[in-house]
Protein backbone atom coordinates (compact mmCIF):
# COMPACT_ATOMS: atom_id res chain seq x y z
CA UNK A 1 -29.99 -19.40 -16.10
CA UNK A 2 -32.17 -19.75 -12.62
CA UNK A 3 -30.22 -23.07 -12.30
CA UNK A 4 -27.44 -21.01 -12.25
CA UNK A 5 -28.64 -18.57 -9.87
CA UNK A 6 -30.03 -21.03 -7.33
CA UNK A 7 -26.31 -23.08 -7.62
CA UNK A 8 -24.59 -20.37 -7.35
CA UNK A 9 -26.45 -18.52 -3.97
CA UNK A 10 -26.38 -22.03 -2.29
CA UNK A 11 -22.90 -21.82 -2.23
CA UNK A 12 -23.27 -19.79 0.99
CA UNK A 13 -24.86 -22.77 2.72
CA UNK A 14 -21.96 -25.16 2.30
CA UNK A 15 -19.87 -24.07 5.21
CA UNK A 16 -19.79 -26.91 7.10
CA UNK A 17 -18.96 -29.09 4.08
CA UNK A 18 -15.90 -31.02 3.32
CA UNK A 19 -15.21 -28.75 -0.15
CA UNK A 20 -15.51 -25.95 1.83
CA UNK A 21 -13.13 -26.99 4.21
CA UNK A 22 -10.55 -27.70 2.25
CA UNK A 23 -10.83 -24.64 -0.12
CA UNK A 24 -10.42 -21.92 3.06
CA UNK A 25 -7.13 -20.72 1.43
CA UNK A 26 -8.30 -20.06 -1.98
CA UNK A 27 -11.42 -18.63 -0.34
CA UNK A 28 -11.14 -15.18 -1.38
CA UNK A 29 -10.82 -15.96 -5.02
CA UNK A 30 -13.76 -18.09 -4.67
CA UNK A 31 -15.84 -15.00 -3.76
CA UNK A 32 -14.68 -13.46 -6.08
CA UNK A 33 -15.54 -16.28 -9.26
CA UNK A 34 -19.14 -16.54 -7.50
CA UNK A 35 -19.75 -12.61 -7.22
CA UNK A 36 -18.89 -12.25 -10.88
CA UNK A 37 -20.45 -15.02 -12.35
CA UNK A 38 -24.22 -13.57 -9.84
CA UNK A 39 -23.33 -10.21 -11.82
CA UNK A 40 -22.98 -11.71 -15.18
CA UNK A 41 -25.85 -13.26 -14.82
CA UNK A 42 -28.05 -10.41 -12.86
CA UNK A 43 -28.22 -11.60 -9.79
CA UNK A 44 -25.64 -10.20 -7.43
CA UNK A 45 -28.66 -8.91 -5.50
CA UNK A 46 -28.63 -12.31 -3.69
CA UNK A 47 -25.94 -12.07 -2.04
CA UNK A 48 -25.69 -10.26 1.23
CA UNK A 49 -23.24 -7.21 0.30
CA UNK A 50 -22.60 -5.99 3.64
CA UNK A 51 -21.64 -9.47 5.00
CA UNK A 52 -19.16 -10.33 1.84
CA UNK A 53 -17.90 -7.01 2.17
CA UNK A 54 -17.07 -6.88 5.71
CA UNK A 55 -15.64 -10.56 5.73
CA UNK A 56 -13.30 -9.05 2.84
CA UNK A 57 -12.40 -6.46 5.21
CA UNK A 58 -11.43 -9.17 7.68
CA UNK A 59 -8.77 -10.57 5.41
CA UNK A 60 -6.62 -7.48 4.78
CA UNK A 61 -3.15 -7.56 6.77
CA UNK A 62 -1.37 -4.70 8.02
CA UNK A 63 0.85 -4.39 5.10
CA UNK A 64 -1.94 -3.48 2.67
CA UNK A 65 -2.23 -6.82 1.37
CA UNK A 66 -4.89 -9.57 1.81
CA UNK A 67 -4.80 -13.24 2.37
CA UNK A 68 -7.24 -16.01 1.05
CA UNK A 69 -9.55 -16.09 3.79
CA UNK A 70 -9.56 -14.65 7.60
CA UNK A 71 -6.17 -15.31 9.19
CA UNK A 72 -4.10 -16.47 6.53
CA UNK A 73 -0.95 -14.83 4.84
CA UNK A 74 -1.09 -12.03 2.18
CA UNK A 75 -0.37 -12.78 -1.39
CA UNK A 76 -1.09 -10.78 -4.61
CA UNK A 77 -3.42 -13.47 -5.92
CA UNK A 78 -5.59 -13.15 -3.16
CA UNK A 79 -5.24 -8.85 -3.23
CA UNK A 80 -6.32 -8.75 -6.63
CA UNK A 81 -9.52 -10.47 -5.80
CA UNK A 82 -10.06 -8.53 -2.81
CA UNK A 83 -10.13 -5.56 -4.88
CA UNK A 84 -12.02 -7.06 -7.94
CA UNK A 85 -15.00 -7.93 -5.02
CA UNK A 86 -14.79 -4.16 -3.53
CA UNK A 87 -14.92 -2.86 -7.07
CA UNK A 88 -18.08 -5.28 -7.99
CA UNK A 89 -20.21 -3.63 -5.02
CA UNK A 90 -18.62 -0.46 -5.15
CA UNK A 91 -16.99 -0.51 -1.84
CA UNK A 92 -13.32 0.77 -2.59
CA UNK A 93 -13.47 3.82 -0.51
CA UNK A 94 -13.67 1.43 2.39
CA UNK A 95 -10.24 0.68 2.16
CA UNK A 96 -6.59 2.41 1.86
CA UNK A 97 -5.66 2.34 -2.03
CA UNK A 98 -2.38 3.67 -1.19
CA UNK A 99 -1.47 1.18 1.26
CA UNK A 100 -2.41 -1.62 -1.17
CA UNK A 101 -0.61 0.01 -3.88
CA UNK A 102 2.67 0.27 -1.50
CA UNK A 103 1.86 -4.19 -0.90
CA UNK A 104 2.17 -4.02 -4.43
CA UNK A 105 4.88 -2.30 -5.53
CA UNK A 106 7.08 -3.70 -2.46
CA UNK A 107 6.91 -7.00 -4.09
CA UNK A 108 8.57 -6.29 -7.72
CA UNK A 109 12.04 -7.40 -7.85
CA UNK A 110 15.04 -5.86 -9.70
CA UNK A 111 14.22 -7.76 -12.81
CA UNK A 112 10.46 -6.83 -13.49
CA UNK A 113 8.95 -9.56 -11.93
CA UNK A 114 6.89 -9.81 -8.84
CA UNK A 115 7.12 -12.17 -5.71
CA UNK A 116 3.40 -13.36 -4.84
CA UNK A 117 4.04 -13.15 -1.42
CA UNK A 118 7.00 -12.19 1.37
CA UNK A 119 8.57 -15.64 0.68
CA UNK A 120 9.42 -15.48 -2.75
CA UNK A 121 7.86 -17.04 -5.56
CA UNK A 122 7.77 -15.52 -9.05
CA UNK A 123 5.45 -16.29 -11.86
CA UNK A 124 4.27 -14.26 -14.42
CA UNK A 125 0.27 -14.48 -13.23
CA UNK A 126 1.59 -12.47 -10.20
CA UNK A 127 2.97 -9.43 -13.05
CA UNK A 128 -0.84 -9.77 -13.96
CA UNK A 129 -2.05 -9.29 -10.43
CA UNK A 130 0.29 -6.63 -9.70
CA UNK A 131 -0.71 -4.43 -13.31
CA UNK A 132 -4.02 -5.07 -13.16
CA UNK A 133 -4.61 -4.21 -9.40
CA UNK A 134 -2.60 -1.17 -9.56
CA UNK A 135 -3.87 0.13 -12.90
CA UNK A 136 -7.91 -0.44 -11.09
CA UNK A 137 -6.57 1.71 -8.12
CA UNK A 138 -5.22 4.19 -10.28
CA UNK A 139 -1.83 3.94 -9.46
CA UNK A 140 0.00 2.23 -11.66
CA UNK A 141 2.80 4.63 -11.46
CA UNK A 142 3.73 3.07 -8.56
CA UNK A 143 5.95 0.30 -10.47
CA UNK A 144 8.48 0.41 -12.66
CA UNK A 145 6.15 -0.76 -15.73
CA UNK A 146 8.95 -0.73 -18.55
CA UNK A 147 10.89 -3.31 -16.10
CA UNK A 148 7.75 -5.41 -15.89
CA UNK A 149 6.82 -5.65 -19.40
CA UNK A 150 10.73 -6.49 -20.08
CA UNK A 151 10.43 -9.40 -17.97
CA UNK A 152 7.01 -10.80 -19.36
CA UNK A 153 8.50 -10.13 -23.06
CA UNK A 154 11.39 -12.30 -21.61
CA UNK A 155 8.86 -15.40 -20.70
CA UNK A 156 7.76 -15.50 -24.37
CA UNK A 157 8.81 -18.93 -26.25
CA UNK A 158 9.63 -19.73 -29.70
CA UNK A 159 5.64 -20.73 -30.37
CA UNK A 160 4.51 -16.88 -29.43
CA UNK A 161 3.21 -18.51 -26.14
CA UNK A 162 4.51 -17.68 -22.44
CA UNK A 163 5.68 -19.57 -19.46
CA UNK A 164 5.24 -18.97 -15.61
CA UNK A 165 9.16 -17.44 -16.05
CA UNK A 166 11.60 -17.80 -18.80
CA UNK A 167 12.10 -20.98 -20.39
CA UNK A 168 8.65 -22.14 -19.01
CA UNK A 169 6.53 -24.03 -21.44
CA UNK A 170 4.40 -22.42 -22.69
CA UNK A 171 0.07 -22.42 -20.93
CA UNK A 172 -3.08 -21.27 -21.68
CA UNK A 173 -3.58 -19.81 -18.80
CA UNK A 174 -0.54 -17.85 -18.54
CA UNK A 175 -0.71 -16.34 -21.95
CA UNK A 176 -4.25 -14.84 -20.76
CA UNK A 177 -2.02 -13.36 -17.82
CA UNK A 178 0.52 -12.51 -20.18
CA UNK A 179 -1.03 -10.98 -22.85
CA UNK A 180 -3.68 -8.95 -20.39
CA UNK A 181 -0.40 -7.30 -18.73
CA UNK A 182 0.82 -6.51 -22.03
CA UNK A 183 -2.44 -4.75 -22.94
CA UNK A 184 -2.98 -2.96 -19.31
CA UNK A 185 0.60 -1.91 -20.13
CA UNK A 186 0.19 -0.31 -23.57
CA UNK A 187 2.39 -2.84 -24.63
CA UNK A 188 0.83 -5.39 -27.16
CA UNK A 189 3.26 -4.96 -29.88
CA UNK A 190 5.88 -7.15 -28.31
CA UNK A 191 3.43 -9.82 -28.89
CA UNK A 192 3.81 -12.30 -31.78
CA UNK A 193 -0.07 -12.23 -32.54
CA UNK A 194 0.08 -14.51 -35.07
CA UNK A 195 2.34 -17.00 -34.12
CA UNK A 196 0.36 -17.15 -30.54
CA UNK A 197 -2.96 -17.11 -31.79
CA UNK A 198 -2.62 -20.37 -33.98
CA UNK A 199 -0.92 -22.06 -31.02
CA UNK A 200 -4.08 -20.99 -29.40
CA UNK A 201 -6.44 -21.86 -31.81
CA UNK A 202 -4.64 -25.47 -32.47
CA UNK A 203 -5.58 -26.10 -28.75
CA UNK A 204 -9.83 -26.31 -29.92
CA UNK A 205 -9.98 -30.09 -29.56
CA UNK A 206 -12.40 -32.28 -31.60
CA UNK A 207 -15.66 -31.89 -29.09
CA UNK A 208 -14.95 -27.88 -29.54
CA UNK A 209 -13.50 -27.25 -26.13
CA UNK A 210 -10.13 -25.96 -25.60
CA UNK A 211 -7.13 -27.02 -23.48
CA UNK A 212 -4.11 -25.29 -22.49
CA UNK A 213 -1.31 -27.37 -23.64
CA UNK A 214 -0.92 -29.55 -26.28
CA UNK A 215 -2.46 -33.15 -26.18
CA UNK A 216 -4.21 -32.56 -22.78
CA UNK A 217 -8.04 -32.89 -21.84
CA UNK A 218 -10.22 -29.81 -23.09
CA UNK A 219 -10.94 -27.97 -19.63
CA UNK A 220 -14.32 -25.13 -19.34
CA UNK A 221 -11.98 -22.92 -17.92
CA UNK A 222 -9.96 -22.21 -21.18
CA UNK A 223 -12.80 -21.25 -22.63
CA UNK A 224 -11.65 -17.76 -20.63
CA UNK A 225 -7.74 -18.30 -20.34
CA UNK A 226 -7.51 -19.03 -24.39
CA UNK A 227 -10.45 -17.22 -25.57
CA UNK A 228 -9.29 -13.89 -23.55
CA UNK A 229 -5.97 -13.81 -25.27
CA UNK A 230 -8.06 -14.19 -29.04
CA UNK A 231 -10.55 -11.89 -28.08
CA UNK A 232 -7.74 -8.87 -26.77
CA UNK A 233 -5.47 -9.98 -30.26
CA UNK A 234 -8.75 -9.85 -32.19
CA UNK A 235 -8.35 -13.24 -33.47
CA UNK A 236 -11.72 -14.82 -31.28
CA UNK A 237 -13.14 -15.74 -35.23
CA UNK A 238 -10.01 -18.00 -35.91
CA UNK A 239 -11.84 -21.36 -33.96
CA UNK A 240 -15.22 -22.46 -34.04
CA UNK A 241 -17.22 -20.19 -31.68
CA UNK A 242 -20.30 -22.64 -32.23
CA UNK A 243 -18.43 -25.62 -31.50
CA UNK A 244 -16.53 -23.91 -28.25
CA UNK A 245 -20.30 -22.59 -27.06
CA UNK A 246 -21.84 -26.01 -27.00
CA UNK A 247 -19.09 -27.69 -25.26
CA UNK A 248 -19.31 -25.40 -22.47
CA UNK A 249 -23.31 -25.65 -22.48
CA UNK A 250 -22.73 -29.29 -22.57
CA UNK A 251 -20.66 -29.25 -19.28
CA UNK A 252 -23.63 -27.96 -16.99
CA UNK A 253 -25.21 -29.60 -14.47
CA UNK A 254 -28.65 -29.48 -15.83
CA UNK A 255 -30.51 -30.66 -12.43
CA UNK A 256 -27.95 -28.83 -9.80
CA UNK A 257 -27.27 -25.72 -11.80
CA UNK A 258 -23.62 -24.68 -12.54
CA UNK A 259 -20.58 -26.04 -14.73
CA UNK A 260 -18.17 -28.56 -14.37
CA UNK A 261 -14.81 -28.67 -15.95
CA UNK A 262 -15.94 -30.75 -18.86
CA UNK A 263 -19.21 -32.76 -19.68
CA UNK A 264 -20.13 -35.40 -17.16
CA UNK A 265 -18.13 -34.07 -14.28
CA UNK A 266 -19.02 -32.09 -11.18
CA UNK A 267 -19.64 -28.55 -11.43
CA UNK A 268 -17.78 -25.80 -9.32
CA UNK A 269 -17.76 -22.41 -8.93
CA UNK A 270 -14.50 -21.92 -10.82
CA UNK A 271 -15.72 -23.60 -13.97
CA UNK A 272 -18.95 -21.91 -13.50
CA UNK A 273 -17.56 -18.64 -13.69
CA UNK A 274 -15.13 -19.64 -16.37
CA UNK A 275 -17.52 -21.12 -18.38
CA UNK A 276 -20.06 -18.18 -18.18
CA UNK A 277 -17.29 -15.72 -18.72
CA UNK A 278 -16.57 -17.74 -21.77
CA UNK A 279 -20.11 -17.56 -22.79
CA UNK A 280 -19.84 -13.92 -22.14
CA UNK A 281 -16.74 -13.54 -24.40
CA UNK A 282 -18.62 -15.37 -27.23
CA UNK A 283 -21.14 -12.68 -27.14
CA UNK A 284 -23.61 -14.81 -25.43
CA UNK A 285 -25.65 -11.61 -24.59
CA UNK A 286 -28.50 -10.87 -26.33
CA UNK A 287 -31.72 -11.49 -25.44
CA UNK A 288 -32.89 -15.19 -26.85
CA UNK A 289 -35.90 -15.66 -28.99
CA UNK A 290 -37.63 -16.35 -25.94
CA UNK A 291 -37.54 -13.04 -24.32
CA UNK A 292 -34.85 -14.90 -21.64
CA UNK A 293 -32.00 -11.78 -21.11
CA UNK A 294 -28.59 -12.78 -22.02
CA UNK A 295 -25.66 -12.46 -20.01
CA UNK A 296 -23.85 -9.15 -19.33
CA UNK A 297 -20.35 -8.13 -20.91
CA UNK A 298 -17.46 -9.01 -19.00
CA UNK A 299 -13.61 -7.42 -20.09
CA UNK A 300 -10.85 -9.75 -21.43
CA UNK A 301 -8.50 -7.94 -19.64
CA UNK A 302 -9.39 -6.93 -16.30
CA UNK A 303 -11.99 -10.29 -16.00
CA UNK A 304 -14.68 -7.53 -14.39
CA UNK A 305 -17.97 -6.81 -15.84
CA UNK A 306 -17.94 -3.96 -18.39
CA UNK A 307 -20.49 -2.48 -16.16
CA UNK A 308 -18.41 -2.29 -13.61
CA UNK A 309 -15.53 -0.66 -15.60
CA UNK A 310 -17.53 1.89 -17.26
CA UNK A 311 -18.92 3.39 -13.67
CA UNK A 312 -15.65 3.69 -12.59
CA UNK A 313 -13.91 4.91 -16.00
CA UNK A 314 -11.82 2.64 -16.81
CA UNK A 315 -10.89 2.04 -20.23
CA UNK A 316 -12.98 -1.25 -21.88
CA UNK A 317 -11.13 -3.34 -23.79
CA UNK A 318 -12.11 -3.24 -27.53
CA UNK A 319 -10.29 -5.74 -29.42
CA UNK A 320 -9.08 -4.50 -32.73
């Protein structure tokens, strides 16, 4: 765990490195993995709140949206985030719910779906953005939710797994989208829980990590996509847990700190915070027999620590 903490707060150092350089337009989900995965692991307190919170500030456009780092174009990937960081400190009052509610809405199409951005693209993680953003301001009312859930349902496949948009195979890590929108949506029953939860269980490989289409590579950061989706169905005891835990302990850097996408490979903050998420989901959070803490709760649906849900109300998901 201090591994973890000192990888993760030497992030902030690494500006002038190549990785950083070339990650400036993903920058503000980047935050956002490394905030979570300090507050999952008790240690948000080493990050410098004012300075994350104001460079968050920086990002927002006039239209209520925010781009992935200072400068660069707004996109609903990048708003969710923003919000998911402002919710973590407890900084939402500092901006204009309404206005990023109206970035929102502005961007569902006649069909259900959402654009990510002004120039078009649809994909159903971008329905997940949209639901899950508005539903943390509050305002979900501001879409037409029946339309949205109509189009997810319609990116559904013959295997109970979903696509990007219809006829899309189906991905690990758009079922978690998927299935999440469904749930923020009251809407869970269109899902084929059984049919979708042995595709996902059929993708625990041999070394107990998952992948997110069939015959590929087990990846860390299905341990959240997949496991997500099990834990919201209530399905999380149909693979092995044990096998799935190990894997992802066996994919940490244990000289550097943090978690690579598989054993032997480099670690990064997304497979960090996928990876201790994962942990998290497997109820990794209990106190050891060493007195070292666990880590805290985080939500299958809204990917925030429970924590952070309960101060501000917001229903936790409790799989049934």
């Amino acid at each position: 765990m201090d591994l973890h903490k000192k990888y993760l707060a030497s992030l902030k150092d690494k500006k002038n490195s190549f990785e950083h350089a070339v990650t400036e337009y993903l920058r503000m989900s980047g935050v956002y993995w490394g905030l979570c995965s300090m507050y999952l692991i008790s240690s948000e307190d080493l990050l410098n709140k004012d300075e994350v919170v104001q460079w968050v500030l920086s990002c927002q456009h006039p239209s209520g949206g925010f781009g992935g780092s200072v400068d660069h174009d707004a996109h609903l990937l990048y708003t969710l985030s923003a919000v998911q960081i402002l919710l973590i400190f407890d900084k939402i009052e500092l901006v204009d719910k309404e206005k990023i509610a109206n970035y929102v809405a502005g961007l569902q199409q006649d069909d259900g779906s959402f654009y990510g951005d002004e120039w078009g693209e649809v994909d159903t993680r971008f329905s997940y953005c949209a639901l899950s953003c508005l539903s943390l301001l509050g305002l979900l009312d501001k879409i037409d939710v029946n339309k949205a859930v109509d189009f997810i349902v319609s990116c559904m496949n013959f295997d109970g797994g979903f696509g990007c948009i219809p006829g899309a195979e189906s991905h690990g890590g758009q079922i978690f989208c998927c299935v999440a929108a469904l749930a923020i949506a009251d809407s869970l029953h269109h899902v084929r829980a059984d049919d979708l939860c042995w595709w996902l269980c059929e993708r625990q490989t041999a070394g107990g990590g998952l992948n997110g289409r069939p015959e590929k590579l087990p990846d860390v950061c299905y341990s959240w996509w997949n496991l997500s989706a099990l834990v919201i169905l209530g399905r999380i005891d149909w693979i092995d847990r044990e096998k799935l835990r190990q894997f992802i302990l066996n994919a940490q850097d244990e000289t550097e700190g943090g978690i690579a996408d598989r054993p032997g490979d480099v670690a990064d903050v997304f497979h960090t915070f996928f990876g201790i998420s994962g942990l998290s989901l497997l109820g990794y959070t209990e106190e050891d027999e060493e007195g070292i803490p666990g880590l805290r709760r985080i939500d299958p649906v809204y990917a925030l620590p429970v924590q952070v849900l309960e101060r501000m109300n917001v229903r936790v998901w409790r799989a049934v």
